[in-house]
PDB file of N, CA and C in Angstrom:
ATOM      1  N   UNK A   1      24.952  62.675 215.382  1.00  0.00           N
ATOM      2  CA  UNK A   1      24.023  63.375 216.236  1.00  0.00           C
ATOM      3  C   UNK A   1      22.682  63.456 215.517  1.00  0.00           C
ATOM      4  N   UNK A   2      21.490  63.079 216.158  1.00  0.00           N
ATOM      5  CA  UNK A   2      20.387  63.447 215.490  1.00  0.00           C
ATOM      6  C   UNK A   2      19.818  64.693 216.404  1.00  0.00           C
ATOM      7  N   UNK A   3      19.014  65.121 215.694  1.00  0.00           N
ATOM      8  CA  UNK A   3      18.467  66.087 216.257  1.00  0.00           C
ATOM      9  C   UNK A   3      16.843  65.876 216.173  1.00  0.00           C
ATOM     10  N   UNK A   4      15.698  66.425 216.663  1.00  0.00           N
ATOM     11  CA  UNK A   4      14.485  65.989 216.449  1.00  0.00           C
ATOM     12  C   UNK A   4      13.489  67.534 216.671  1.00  0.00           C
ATOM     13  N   UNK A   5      12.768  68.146 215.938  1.00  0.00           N
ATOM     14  CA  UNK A   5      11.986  69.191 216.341  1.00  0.00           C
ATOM     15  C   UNK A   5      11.298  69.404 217.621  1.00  0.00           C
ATOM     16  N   UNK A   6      11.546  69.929 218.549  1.00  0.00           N
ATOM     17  CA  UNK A   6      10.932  70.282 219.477  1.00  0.00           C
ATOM     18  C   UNK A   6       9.596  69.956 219.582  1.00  0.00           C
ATOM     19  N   UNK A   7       8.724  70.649 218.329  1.00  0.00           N
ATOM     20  CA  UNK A   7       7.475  71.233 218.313  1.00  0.00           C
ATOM     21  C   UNK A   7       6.946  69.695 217.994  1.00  0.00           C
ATOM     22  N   UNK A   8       7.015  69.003 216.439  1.00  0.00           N
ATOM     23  CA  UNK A   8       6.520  68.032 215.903  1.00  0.00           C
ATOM     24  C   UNK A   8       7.117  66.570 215.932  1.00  0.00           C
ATOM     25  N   UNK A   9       8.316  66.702 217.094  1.00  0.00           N
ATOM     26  CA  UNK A   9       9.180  65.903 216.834  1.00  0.00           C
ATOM     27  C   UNK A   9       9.926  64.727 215.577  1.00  0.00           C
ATOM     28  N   UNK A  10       9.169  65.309 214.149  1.00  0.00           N
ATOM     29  CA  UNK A  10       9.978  64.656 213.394  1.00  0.00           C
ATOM     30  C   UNK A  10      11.495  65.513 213.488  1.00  0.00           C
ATOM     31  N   UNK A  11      12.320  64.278 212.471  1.00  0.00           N
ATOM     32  CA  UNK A  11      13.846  64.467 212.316  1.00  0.00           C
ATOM     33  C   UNK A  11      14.459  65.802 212.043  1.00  0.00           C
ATOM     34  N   UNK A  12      14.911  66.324 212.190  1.00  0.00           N
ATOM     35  CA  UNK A  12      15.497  67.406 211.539  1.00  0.00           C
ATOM     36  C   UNK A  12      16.894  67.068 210.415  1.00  0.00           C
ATOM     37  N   UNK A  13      16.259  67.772 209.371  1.00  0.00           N
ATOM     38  CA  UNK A  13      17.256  67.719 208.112  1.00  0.00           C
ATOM     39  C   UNK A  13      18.428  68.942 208.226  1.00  0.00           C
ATOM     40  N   UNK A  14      19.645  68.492 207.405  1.00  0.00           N
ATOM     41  CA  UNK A  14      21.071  69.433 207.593  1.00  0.00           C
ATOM     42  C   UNK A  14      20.457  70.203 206.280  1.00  0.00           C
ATOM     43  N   UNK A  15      20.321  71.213 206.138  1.00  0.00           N
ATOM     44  CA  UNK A  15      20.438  72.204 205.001  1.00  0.00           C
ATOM     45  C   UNK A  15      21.632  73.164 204.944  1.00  0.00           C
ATOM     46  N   UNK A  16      21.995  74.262 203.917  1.00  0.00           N
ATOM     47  CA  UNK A  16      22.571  74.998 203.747  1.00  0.00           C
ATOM     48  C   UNK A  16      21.632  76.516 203.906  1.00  0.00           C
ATOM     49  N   UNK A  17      21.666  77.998 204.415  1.00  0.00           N
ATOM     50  CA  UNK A  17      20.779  78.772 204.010  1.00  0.00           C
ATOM     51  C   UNK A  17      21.420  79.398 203.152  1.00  0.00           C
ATOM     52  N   UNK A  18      20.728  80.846 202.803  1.00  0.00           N
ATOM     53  CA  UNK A  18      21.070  81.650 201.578  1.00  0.00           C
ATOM     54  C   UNK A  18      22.920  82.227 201.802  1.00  0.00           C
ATOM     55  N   UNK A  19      23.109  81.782 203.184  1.00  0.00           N
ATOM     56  CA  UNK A  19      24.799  83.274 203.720  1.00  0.00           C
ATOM     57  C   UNK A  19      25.640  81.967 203.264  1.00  0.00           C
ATOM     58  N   UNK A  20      25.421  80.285 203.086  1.00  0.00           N
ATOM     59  CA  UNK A  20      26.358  79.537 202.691  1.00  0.00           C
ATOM     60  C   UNK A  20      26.601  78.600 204.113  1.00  0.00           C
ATOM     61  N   UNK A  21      25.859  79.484 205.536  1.00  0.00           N
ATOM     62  CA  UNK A  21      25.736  78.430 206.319  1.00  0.00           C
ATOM     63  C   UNK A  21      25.299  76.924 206.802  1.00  0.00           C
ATOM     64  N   UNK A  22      25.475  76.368 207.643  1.00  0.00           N
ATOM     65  CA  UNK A  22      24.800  74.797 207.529  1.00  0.00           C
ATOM     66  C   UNK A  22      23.592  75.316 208.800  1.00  0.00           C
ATOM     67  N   UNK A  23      22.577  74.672 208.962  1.00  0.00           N
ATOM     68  CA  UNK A  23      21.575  74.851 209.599  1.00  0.00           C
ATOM     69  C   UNK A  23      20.748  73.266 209.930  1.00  0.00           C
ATOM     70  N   UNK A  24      20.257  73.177 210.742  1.00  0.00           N
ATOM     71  CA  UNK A  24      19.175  71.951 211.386  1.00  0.00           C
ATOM     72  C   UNK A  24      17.505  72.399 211.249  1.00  0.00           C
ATOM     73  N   UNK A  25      16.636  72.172 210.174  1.00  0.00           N
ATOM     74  CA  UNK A  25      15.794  72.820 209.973  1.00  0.00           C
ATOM     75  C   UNK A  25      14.463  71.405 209.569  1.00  0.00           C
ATOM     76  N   UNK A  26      13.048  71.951 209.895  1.00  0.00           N
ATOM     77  CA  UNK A  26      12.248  70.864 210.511  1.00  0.00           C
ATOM     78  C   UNK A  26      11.658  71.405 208.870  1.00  0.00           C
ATOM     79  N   UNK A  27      10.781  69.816 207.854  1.00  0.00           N
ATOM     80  CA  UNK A  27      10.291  70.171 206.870  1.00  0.00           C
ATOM     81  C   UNK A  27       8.843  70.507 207.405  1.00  0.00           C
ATOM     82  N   UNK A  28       8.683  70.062 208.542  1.00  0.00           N
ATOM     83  CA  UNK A  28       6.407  70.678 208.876  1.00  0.00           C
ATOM     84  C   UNK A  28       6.911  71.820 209.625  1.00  0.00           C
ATOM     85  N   UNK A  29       7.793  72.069 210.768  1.00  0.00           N
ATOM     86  CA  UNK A  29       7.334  73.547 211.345  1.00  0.00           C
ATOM     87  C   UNK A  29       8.414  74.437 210.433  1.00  0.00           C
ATOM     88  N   UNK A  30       7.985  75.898 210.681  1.00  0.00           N
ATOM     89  CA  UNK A  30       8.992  76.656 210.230  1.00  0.00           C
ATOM     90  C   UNK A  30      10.303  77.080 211.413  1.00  0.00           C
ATOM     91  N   UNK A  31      11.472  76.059 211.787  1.00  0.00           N
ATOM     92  CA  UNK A  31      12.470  75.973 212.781  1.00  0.00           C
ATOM     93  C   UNK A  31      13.085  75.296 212.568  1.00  0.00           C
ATOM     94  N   UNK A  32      14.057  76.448 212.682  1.00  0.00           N
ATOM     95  CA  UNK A  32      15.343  75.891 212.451  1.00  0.00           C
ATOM     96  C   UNK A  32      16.805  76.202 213.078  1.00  0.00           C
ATOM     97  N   UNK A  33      17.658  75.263 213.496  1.00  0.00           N
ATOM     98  CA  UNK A  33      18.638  75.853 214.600  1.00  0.00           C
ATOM     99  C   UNK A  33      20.205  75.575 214.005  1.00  0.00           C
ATOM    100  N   UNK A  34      20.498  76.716 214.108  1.00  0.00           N
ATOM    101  CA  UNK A  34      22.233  76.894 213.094  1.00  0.00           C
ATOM    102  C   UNK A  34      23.209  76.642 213.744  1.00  0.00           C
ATOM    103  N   UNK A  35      24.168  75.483 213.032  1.00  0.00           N
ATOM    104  CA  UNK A  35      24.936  74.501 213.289  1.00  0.00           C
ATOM    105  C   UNK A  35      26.037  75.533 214.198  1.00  0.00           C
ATOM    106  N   UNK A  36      26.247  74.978 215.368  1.00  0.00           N
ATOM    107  CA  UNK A  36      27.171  75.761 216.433  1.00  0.00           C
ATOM    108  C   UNK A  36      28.814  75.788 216.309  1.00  0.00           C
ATOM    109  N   UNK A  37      28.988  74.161 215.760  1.00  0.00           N
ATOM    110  CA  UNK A  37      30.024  73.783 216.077  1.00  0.00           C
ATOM    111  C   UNK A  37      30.022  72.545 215.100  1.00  0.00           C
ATOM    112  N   UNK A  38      31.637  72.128 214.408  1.00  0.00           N
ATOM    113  CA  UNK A  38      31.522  70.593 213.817  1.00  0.00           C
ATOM    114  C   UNK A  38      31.406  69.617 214.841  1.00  0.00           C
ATOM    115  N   UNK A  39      30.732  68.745 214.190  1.00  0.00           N
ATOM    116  CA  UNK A  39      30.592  67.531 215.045  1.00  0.00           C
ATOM    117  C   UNK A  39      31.116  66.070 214.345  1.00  0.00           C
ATOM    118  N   UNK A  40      31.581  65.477 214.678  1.00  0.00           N
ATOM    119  CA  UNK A  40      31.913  63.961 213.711  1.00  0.00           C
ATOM    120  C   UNK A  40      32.019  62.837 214.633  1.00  0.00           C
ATOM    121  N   UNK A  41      31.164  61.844 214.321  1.00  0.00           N
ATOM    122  CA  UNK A  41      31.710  60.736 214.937  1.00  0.00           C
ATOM    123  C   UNK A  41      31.594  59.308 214.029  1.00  0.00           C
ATOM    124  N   UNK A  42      32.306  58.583 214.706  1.00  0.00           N
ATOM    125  CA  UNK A  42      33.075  57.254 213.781  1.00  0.00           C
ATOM    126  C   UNK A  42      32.960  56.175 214.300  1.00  0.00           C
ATOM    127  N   UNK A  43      32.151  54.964 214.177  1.00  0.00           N
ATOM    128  CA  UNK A  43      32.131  53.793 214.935  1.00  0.00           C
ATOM    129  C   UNK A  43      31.951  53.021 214.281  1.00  0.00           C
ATOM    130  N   UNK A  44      33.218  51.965 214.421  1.00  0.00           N
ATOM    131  CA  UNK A  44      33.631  51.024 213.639  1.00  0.00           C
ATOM    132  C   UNK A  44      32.860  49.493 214.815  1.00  0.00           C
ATOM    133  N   UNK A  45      32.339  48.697 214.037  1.00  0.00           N
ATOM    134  CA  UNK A  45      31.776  47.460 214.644  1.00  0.00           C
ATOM    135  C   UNK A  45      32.983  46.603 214.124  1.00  0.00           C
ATOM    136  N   UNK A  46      32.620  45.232 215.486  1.00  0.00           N
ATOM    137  CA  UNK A  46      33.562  44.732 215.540  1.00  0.00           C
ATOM    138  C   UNK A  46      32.810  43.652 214.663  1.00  0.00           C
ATOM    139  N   UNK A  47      33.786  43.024 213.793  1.00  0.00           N
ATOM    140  CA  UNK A  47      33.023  41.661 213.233  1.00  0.00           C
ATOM    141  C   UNK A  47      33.499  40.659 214.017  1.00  0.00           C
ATOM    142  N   UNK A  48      32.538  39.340 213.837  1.00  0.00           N
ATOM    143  CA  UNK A  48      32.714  37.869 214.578  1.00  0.00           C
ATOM    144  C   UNK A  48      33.647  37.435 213.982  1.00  0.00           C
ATOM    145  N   UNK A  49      34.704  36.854 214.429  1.00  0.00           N
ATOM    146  CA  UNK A  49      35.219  35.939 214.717  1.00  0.00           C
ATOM    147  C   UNK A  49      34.909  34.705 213.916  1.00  0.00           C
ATOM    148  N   UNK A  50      35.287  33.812 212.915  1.00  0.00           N
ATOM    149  CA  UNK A  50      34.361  32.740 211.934  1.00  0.00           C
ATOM    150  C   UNK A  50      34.324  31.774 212.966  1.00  0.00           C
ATOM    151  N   UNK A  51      35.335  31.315 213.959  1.00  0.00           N
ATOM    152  CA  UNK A  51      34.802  29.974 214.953  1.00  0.00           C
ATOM    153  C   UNK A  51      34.047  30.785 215.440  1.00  0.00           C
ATOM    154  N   UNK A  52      33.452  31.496 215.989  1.00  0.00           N
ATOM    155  CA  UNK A  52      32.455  31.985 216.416  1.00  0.00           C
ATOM    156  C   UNK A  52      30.913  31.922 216.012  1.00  0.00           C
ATOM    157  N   UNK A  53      30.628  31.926 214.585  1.00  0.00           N
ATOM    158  CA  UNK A  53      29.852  31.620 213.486  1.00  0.00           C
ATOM    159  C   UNK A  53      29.484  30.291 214.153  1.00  0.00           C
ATOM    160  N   UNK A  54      31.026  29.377 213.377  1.00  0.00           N
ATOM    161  CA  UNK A  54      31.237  28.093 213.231  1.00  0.00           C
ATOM    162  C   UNK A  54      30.488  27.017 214.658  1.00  0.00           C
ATOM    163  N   UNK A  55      30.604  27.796 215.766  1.00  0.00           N
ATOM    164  CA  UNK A  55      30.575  27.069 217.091  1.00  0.00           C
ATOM    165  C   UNK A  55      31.724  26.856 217.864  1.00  0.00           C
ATOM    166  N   UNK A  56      32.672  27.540 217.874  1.00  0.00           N
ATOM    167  CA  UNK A  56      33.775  27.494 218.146  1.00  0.00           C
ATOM    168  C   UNK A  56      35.144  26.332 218.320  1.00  0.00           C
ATOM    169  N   UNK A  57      36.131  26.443 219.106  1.00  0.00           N
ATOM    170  CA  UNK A  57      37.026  24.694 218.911  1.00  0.00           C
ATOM    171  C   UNK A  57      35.923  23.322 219.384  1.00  0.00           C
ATOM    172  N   UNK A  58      35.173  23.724 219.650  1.00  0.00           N
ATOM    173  CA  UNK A  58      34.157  22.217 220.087  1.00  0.00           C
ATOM    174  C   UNK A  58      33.204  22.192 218.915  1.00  0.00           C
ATOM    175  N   UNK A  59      33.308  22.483 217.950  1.00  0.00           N
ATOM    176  CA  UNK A  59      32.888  22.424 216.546  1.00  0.00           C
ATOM    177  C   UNK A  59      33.883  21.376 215.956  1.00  0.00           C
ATOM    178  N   UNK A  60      35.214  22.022 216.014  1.00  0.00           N
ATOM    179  CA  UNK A  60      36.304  21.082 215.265  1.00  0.00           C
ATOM    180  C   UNK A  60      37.123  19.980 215.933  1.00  0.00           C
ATOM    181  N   UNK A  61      36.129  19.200 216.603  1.00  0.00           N
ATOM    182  CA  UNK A  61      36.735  18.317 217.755  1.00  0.00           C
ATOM    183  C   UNK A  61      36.313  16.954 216.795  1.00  0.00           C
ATOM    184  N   UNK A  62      35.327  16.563 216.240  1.00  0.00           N
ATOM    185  CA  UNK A  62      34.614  15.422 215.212  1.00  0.00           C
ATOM    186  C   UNK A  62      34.791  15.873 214.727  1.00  0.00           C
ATOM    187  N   UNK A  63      35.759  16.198 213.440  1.00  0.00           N
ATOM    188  CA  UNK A  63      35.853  16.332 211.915  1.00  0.00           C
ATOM    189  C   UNK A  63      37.165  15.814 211.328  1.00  0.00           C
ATOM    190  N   UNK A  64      36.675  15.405 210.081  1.00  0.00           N
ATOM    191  CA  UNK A  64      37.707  14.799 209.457  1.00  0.00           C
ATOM    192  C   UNK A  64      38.721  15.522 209.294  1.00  0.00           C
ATOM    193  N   UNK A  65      40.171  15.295 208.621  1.00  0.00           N
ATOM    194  CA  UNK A  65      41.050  15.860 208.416  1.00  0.00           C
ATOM    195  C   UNK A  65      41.290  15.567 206.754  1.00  0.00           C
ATOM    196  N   UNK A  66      41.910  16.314 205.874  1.00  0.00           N
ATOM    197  CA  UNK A  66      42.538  16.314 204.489  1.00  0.00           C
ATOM    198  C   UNK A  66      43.717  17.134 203.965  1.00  0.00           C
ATOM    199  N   UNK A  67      44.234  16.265 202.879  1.00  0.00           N
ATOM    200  CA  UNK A  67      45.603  17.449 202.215  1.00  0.00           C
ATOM    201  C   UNK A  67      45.049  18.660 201.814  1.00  0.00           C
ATOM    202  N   UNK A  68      45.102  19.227 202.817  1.00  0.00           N
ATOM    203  CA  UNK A  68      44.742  21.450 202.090  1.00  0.00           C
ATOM    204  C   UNK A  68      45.648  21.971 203.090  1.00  0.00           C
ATOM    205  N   UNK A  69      46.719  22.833 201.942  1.00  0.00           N
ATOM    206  CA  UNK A  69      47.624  23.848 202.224  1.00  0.00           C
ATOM    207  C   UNK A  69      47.211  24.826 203.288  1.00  0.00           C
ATOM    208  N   UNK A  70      47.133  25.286 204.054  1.00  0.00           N
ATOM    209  CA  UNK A  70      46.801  26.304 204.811  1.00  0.00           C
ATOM    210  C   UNK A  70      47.837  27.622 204.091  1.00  0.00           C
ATOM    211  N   UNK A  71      46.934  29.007 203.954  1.00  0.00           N
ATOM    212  CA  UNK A  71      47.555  29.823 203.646  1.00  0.00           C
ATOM    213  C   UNK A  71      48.407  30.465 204.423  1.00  0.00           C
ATOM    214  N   UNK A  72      48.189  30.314 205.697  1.00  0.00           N
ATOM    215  CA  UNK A  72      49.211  31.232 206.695  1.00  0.00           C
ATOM    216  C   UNK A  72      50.438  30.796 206.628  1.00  0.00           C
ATOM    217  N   UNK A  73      50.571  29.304 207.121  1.00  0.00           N
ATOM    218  CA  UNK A  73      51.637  28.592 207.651  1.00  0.00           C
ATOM    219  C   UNK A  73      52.460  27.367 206.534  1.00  0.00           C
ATOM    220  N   UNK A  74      51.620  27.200 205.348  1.00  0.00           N
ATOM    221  CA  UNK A  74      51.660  26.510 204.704  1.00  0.00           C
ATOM    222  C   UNK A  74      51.842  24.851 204.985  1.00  0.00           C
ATOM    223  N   UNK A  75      51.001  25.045 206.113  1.00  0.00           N
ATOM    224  CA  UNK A  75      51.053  22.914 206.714  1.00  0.00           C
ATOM    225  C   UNK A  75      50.253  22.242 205.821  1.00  0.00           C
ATOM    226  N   UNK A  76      50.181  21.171 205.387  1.00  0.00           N
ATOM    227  CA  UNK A  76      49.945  20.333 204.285  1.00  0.00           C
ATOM    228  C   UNK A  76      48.849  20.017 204.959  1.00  0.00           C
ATOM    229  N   UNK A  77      48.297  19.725 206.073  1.00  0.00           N
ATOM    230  CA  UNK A  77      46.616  18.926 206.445  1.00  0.00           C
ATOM    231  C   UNK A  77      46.159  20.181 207.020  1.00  0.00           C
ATOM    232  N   UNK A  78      45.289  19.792 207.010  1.00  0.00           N
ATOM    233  CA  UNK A  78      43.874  21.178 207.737  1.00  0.00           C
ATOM    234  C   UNK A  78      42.344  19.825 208.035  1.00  0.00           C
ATOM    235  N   UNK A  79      41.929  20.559 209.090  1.00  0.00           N
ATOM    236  CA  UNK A  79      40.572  19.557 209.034  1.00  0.00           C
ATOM    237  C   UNK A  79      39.088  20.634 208.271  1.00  0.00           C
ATOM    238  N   UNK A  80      38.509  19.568 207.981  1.00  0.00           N
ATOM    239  CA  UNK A  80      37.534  20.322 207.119  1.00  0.00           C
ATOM    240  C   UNK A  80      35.994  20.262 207.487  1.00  0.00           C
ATOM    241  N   UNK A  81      35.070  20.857 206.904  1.00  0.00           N
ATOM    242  CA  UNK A  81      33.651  21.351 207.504  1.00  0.00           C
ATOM    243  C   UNK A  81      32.774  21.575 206.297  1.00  0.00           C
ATOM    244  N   UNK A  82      31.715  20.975 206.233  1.00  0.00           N
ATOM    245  CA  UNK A  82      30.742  21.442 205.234  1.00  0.00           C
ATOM    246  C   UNK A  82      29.616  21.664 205.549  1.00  0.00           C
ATOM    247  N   UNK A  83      29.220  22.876 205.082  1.00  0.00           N
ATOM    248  CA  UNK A  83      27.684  23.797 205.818  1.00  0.00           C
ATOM    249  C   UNK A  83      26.856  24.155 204.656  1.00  0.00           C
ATOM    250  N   UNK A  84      25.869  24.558 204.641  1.00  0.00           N
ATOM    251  CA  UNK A  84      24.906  25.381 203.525  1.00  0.00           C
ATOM    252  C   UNK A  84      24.606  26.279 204.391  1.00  0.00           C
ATOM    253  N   UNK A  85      25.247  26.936 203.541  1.00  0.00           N
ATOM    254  CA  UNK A  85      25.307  28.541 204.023  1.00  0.00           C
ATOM    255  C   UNK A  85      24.371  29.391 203.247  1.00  0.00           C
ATOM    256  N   UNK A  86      24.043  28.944 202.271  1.00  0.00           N
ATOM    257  CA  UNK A  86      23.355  29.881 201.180  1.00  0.00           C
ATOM    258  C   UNK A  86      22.115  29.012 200.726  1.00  0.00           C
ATOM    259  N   UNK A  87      21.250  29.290 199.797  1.00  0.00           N
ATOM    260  CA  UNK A  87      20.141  28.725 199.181  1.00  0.00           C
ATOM    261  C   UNK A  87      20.226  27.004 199.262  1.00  0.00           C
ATOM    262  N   UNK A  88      19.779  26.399 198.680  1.00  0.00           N
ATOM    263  CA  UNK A  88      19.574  24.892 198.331  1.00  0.00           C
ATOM    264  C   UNK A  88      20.198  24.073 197.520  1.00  0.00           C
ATOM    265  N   UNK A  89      19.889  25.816 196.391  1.00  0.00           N
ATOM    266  CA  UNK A  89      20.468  24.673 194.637  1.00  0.00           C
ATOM    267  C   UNK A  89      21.703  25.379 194.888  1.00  0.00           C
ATOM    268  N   UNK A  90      22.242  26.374 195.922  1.00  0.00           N
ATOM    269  CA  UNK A  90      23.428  26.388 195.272  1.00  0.00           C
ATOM    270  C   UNK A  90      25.125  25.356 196.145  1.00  0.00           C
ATOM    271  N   UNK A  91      25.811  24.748 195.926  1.00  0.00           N
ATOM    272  CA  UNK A  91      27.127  23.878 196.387  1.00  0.00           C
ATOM    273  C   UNK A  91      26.884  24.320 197.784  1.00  0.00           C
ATOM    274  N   UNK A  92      27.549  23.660 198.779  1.00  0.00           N
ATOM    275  CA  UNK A  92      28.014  23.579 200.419  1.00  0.00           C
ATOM    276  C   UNK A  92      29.260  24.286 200.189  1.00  0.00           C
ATOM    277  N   UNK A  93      29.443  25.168 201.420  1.00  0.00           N
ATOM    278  CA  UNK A  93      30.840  26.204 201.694  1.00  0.00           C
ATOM    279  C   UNK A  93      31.944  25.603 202.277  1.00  0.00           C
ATOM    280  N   UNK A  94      32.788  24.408 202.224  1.00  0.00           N
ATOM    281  CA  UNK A  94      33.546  24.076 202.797  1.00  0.00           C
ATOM    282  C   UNK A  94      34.902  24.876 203.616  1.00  0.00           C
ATOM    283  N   UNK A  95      34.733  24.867 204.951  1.00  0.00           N
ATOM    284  CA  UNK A  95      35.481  26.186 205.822  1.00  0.00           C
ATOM    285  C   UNK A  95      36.741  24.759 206.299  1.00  0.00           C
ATOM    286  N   UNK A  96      38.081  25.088 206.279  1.00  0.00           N
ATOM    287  CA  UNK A  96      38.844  24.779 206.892  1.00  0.00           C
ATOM    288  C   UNK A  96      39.480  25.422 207.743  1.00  0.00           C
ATOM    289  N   UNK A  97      40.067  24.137 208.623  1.00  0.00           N
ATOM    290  CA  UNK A  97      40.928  24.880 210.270  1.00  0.00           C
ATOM    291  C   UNK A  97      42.135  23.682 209.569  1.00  0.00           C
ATOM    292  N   UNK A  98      43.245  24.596 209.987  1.00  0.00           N
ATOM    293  CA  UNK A  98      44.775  24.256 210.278  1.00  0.00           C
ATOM    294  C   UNK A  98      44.589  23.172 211.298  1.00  0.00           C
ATOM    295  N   UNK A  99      45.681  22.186 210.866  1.00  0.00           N
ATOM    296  CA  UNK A  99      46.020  21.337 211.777  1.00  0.00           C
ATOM    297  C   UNK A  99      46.690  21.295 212.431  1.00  0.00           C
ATOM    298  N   UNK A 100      48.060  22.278 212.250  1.00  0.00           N
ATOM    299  CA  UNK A 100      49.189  23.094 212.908  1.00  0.00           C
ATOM    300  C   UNK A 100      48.703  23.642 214.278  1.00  0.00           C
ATOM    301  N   UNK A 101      48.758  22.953 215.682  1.00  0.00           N
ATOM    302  CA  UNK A 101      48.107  23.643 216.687  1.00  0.00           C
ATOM    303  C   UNK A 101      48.964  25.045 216.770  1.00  0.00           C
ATOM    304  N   UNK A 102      50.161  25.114 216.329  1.00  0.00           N
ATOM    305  CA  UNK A 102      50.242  26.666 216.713  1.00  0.00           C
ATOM    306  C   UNK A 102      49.870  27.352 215.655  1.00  0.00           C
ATOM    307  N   UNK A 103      48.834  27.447 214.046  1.00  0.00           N
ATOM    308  CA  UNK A 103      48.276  28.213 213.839  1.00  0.00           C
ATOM    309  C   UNK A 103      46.987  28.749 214.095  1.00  0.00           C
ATOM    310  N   UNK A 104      46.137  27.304 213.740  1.00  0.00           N
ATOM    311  CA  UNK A 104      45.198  27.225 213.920  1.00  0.00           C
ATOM    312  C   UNK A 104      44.478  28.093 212.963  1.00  0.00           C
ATOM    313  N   UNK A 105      44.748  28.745 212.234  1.00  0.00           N
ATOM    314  CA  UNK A 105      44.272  29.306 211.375  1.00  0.00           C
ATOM    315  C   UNK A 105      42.685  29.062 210.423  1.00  0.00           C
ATOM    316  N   UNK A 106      41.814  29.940 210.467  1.00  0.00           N
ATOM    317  CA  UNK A 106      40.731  29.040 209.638  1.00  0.00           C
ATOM    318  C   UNK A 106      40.325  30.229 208.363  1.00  0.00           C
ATOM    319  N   UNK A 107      39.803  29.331 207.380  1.00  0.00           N
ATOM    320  CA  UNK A 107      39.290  29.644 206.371  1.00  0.00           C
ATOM    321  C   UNK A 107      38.402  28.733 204.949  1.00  0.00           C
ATOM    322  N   UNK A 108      38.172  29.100 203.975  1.00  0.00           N
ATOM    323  CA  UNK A 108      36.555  28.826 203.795  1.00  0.00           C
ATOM    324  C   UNK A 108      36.679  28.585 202.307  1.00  0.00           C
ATOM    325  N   UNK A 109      36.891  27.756 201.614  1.00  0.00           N
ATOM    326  CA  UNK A 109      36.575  27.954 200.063  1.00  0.00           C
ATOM    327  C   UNK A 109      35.335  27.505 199.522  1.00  0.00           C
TER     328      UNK A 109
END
């Protein structure tokens, strides 16, 4: 919850006063309004998806295939992908997808 001063509309800061209470109190005006009730809230974001990143299965439709273990399923081929993901001087991120259509599994060394 934010709160905002009425008067100057900057933010209002959580303080404590002298009785040990919590309070909503403005640093330019002298106002301040004492906390009624707890409040909490929690919001978790969803992260992407890496074919998603990647461009999804029409990304991994042209690409080669090689011997790499897949960790899920342990199938011996996976097809593979190389991107620069990071700076210039530093190596390409090679991301693999399972070749196992029922894992399909992907990941990135």
């Amino acid at each position: 919850m934010v709160v905002f001063c009425p008067f100057c509309h900057n933010l209002l800061f959580l303080e404590e006063d002298v009785q040990g209470k919590l309070q909503f109190s403005c640093n330019i005006c002298p106002v301040f309004f004492p906390v009624q009730k707890l409040l909490s809230y929690r919001h978790f974001y969803k992260l992407k998806e890496i074919d998603e990143v990647l461009g999804g299965e029409e990304a991994w439709k042209n690409v080669d295939s090689t011997e790499e273990r897949c960790p899920k399923c342990s199938h011996n081929r996976a097809y593979f992908m190389q991107l620069q993901t990071r700076s210039a001087d530093e190596p390409m991120t090679t991301f693999y997808h399972c070749c196992n259509p029922e894992c399909k599994h992907t990941w990135r060394d």
